[in-house]
PDB file of N, CA and C in Angstrom:
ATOM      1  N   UNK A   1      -8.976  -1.858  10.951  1.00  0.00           N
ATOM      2  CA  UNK A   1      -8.061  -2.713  10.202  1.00  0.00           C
ATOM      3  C   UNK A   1      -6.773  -2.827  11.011  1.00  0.00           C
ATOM      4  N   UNK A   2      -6.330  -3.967  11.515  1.00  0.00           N
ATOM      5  CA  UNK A   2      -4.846  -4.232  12.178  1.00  0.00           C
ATOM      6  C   UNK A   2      -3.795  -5.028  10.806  1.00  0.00           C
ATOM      7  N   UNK A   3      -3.006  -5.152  11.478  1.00  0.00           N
ATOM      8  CA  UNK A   3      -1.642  -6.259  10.463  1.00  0.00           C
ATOM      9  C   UNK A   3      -2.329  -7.448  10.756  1.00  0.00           C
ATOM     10  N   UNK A   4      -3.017  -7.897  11.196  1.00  0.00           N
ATOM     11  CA  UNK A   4      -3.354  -9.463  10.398  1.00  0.00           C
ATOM     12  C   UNK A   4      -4.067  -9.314   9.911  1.00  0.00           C
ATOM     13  N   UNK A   5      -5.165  -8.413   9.690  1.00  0.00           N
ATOM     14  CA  UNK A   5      -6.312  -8.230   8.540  1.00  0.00           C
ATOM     15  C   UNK A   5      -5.436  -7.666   7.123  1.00  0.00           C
ATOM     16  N   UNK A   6      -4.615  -6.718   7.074  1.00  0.00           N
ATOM     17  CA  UNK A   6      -3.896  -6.543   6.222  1.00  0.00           C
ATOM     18  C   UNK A   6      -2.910  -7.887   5.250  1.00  0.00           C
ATOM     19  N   UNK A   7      -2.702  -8.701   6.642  1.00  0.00           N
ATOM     20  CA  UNK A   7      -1.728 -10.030   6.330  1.00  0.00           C
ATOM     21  C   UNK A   7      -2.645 -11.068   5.329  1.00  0.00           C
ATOM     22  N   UNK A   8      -3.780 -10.943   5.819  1.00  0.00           N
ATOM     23  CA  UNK A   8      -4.659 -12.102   5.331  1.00  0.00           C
ATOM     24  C   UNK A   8      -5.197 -11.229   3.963  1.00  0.00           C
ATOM     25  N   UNK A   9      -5.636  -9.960   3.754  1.00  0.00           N
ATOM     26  CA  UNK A   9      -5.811  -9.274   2.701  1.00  0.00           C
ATOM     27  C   UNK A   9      -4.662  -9.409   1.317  1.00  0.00           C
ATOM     28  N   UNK A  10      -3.590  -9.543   2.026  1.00  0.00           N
ATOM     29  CA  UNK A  10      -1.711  -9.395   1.043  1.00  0.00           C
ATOM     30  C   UNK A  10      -2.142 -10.860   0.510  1.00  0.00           C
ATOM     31  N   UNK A  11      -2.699 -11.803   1.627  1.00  0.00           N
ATOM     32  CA  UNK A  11      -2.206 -13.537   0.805  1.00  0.00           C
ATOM     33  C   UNK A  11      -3.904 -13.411  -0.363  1.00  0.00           C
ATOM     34  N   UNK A  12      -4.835 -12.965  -0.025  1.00  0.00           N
ATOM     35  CA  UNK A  12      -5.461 -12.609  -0.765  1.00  0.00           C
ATOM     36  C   UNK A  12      -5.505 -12.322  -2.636  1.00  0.00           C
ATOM     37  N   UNK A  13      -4.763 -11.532  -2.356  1.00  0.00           N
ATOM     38  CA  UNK A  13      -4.552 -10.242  -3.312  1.00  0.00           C
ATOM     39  C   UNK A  13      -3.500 -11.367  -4.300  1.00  0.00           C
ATOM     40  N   UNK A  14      -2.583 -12.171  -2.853  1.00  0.00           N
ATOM     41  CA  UNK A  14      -1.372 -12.656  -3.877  1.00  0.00           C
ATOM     42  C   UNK A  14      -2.046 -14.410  -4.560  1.00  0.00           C
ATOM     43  N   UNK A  15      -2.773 -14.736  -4.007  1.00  0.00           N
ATOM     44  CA  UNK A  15      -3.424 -15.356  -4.683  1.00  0.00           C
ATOM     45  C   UNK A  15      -4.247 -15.472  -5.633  1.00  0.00           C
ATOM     46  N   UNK A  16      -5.036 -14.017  -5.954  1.00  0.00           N
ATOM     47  CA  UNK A  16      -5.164 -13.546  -7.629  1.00  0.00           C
ATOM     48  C   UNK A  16      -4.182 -13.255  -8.486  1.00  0.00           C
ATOM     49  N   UNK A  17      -3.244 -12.894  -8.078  1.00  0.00           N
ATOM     50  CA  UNK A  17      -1.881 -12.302  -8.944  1.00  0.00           C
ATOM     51  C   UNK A  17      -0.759 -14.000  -9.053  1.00  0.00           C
ATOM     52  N   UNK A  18      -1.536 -15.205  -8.669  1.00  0.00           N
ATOM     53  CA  UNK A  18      -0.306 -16.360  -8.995  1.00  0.00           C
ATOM     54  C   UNK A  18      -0.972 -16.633 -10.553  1.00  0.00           C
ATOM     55  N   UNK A  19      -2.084 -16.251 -11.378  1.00  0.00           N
ATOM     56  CA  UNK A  19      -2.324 -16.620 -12.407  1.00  0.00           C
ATOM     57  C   UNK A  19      -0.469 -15.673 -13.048  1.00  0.00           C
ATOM     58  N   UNK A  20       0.110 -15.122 -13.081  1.00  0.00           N
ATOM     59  CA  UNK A  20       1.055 -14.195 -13.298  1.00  0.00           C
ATOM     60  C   UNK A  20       0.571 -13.356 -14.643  1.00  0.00           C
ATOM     61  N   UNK A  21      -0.621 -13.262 -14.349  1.00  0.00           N
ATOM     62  CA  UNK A  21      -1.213 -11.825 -15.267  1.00  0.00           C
ATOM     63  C   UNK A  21      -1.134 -10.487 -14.809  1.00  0.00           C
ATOM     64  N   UNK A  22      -1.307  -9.502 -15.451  1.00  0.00           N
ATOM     65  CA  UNK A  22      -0.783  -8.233 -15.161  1.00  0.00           C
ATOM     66  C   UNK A  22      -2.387  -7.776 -15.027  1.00  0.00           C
ATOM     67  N   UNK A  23      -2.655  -7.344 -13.619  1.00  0.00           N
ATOM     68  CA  UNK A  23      -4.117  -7.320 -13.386  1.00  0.00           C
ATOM     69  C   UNK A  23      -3.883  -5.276 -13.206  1.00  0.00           C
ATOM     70  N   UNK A  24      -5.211  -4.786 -13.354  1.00  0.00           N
ATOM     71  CA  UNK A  24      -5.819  -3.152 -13.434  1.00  0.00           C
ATOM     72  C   UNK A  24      -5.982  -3.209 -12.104  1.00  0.00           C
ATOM     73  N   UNK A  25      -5.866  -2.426 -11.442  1.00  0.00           N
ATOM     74  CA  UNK A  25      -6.226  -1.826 -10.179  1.00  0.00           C
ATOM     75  C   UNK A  25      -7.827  -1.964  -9.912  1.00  0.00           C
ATOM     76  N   UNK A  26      -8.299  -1.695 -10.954  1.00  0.00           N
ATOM     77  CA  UNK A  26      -9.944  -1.533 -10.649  1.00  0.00           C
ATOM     78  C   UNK A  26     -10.361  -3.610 -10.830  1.00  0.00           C
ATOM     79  N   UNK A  27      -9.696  -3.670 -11.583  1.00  0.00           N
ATOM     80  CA  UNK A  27     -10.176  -5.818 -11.640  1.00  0.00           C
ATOM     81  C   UNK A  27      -9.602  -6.083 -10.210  1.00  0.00           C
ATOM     82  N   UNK A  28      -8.415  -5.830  -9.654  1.00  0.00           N
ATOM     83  CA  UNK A  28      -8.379  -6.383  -8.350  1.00  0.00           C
ATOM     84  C   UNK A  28      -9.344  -6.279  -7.661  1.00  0.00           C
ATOM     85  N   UNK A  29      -9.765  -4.938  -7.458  1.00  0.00           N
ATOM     86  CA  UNK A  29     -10.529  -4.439  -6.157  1.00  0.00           C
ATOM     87  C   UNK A  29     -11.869  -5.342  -6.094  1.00  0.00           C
ATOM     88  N   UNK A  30     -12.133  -5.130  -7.889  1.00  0.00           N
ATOM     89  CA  UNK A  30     -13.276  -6.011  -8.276  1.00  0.00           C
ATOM     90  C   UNK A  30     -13.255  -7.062  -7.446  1.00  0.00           C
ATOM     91  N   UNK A  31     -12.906  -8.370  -8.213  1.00  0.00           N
ATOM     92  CA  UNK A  31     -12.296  -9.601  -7.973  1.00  0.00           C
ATOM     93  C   UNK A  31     -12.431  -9.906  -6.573  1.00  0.00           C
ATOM     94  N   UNK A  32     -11.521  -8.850  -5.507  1.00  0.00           N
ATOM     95  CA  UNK A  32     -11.170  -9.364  -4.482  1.00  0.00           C
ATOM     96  C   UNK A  32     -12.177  -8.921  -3.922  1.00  0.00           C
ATOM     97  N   UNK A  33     -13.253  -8.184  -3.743  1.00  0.00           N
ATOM     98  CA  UNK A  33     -13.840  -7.752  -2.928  1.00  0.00           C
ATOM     99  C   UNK A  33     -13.454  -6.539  -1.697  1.00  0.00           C
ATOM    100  N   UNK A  34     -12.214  -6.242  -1.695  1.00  0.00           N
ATOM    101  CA  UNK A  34     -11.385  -5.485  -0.905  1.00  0.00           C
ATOM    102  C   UNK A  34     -12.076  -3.959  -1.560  1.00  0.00           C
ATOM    103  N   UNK A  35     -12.137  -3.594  -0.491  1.00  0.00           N
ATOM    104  CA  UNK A  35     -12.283  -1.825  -0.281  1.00  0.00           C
ATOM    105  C   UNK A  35     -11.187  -0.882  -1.106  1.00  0.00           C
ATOM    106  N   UNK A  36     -11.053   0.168  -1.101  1.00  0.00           N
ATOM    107  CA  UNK A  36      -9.713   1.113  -1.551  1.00  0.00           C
ATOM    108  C   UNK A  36      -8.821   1.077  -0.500  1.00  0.00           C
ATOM    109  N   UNK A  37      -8.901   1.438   0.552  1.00  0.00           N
ATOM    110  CA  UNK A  37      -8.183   1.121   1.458  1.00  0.00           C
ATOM    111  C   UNK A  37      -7.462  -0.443   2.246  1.00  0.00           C
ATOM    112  N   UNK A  38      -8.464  -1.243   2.086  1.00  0.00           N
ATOM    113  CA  UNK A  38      -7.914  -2.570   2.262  1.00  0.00           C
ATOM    114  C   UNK A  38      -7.202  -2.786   1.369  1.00  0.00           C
ATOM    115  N   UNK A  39      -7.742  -2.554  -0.035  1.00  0.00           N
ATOM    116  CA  UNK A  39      -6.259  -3.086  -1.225  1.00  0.00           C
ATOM    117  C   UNK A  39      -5.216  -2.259  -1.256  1.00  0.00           C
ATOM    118  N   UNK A  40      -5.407  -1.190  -1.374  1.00  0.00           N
ATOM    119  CA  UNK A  40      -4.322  -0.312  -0.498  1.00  0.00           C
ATOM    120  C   UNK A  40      -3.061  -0.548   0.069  1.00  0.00           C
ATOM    121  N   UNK A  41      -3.542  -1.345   1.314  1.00  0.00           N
ATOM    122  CA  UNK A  41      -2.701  -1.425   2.284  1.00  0.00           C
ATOM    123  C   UNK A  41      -2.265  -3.109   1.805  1.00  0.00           C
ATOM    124  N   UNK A  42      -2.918  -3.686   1.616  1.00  0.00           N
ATOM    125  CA  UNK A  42      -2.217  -5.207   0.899  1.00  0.00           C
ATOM    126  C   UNK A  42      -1.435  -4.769  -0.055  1.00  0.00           C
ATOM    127  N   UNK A  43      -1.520  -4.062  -0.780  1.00  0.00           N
ATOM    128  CA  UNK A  43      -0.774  -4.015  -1.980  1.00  0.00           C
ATOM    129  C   UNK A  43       0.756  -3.296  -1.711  1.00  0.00           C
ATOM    130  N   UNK A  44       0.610  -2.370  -0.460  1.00  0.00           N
ATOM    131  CA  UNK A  44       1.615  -2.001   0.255  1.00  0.00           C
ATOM    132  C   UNK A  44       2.549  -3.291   0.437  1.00  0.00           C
ATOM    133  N   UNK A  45       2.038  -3.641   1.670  1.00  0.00           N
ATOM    134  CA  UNK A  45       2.696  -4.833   1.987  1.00  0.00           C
ATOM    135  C   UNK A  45       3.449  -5.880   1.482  1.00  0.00           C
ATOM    136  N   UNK A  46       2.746  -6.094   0.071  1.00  0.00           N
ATOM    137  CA  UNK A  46       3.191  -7.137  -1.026  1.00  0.00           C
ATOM    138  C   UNK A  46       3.882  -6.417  -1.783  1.00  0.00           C
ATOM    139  N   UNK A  47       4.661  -4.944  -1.920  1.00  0.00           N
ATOM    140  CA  UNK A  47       5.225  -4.003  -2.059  1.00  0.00           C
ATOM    141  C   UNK A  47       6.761  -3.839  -1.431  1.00  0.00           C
ATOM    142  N   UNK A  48       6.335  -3.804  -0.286  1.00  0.00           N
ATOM    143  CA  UNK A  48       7.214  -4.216   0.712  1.00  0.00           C
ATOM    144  C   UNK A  48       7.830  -5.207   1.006  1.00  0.00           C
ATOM    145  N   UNK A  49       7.075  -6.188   0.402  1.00  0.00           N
ATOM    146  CA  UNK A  49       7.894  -7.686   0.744  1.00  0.00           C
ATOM    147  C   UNK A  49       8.342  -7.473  -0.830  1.00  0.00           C
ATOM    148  N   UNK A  50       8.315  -6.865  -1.515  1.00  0.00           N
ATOM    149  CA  UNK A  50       8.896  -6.986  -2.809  1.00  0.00           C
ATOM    150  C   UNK A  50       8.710  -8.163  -3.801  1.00  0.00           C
ATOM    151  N   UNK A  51       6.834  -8.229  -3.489  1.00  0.00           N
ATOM    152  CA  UNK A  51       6.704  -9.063  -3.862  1.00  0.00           C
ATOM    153  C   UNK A  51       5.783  -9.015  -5.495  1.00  0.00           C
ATOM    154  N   UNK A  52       5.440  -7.531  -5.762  1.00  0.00           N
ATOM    155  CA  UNK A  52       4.807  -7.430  -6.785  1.00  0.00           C
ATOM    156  C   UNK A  52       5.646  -5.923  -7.103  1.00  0.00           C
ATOM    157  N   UNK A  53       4.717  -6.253  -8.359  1.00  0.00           N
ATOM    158  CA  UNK A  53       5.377  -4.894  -9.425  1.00  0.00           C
ATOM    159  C   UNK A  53       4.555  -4.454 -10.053  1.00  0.00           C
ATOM    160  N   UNK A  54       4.721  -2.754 -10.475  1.00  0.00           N
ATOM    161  CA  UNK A  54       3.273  -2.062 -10.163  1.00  0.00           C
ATOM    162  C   UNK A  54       3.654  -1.387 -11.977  1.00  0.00           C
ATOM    163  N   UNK A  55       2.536  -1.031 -12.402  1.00  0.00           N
ATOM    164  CA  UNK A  55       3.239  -0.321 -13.773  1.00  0.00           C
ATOM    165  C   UNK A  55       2.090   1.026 -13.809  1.00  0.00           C
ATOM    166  N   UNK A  56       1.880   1.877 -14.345  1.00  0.00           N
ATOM    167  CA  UNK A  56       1.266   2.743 -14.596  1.00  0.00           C
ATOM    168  C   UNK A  56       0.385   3.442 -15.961  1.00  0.00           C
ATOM    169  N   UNK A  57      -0.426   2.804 -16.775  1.00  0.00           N
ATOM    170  CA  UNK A  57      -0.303   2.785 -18.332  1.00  0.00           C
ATOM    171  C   UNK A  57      -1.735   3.988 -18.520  1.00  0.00           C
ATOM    172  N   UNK A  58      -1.690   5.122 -18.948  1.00  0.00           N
ATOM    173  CA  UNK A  58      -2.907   5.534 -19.156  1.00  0.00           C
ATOM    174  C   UNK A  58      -3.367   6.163 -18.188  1.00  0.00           C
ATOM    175  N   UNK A  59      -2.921   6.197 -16.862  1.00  0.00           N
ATOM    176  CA  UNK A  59      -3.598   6.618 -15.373  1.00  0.00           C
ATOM    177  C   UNK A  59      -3.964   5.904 -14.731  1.00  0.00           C
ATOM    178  N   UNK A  60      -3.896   4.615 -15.706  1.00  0.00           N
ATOM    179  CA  UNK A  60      -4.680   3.344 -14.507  1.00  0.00           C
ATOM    180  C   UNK A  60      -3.712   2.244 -14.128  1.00  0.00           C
ATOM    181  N   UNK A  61      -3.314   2.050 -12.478  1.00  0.00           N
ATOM    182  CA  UNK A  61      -2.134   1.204 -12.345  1.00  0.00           C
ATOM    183  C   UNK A  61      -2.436  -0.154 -12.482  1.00  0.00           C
ATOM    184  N   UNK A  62      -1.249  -0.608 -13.052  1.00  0.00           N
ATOM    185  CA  UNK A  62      -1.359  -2.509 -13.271  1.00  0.00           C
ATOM    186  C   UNK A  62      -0.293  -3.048 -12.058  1.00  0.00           C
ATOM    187  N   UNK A  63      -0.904  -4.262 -11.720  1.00  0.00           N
ATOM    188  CA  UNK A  63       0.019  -4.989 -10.860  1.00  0.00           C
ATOM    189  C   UNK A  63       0.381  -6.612 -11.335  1.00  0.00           C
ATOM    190  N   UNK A  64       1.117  -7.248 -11.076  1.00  0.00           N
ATOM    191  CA  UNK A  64       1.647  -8.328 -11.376  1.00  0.00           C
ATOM    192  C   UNK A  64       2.672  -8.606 -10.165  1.00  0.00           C
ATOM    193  N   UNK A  65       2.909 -10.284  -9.896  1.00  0.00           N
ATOM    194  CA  UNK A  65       3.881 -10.581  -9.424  1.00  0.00           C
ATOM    195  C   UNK A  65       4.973 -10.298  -9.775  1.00  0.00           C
ATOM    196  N   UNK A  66       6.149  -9.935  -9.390  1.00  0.00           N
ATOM    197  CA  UNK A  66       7.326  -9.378  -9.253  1.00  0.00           C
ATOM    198  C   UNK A  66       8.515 -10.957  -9.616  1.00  0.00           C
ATOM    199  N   UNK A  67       9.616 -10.422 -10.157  1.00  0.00           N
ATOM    200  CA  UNK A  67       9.943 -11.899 -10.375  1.00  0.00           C
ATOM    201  C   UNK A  67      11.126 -11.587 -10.292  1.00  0.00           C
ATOM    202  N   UNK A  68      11.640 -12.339  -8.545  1.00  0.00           N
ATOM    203  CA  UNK A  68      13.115 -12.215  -8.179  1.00  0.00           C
ATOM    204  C   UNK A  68      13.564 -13.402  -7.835  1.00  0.00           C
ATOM    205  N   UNK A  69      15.223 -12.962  -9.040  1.00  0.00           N
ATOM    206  CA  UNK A  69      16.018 -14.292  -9.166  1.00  0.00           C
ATOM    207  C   UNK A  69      17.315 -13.640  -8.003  1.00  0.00           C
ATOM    208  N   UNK A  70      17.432 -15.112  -7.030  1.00  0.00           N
ATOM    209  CA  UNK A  70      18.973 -14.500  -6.671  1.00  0.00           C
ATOM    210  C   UNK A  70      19.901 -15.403  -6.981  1.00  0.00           C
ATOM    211  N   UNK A  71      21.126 -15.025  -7.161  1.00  0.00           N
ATOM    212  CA  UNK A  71      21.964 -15.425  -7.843  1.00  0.00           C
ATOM    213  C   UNK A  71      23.451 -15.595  -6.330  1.00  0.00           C
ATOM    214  N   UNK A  72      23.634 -16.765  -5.725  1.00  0.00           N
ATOM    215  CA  UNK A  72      24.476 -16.426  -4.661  1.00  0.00           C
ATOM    216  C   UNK A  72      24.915 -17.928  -4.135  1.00  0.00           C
TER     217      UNK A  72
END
């Protein structure tokens, strides 16, 4: 796995998450077909770009797009 397999995995991932539903960790992996480690590391990334937001309910993590306003 390099950064453009990761890159193309992130637009992936962020293209299930534009419905702006709050998806389970286990429906992504589903869904996307991505490994533990490939979603993993996308989900990093889209993390990093501060582009999603992660919640924790029960033991099982939820993700959703992240929703930043700037004001400037």
């Amino acid at each position: 796995m390099n950064k453009s397999e990761i890159g193309l995995n992130a637009g992936k991932v962020w293209q299930l998450l534009s419905d702006y539903a709050k998806w389970s960790y286990g429906a992504l992996k589903k869904k996307s077909g991505l490994e533990d480690k490939e979603l993993g590391a996308a989900l990093g990334w889209l993390a990093r770009e501060d582009k999603i937001e992660m919640y924790e309910d029960n033991g099982e993590l939820y993700v959703s797009l992240g929703v930043n306003v700037y004001i400037g």
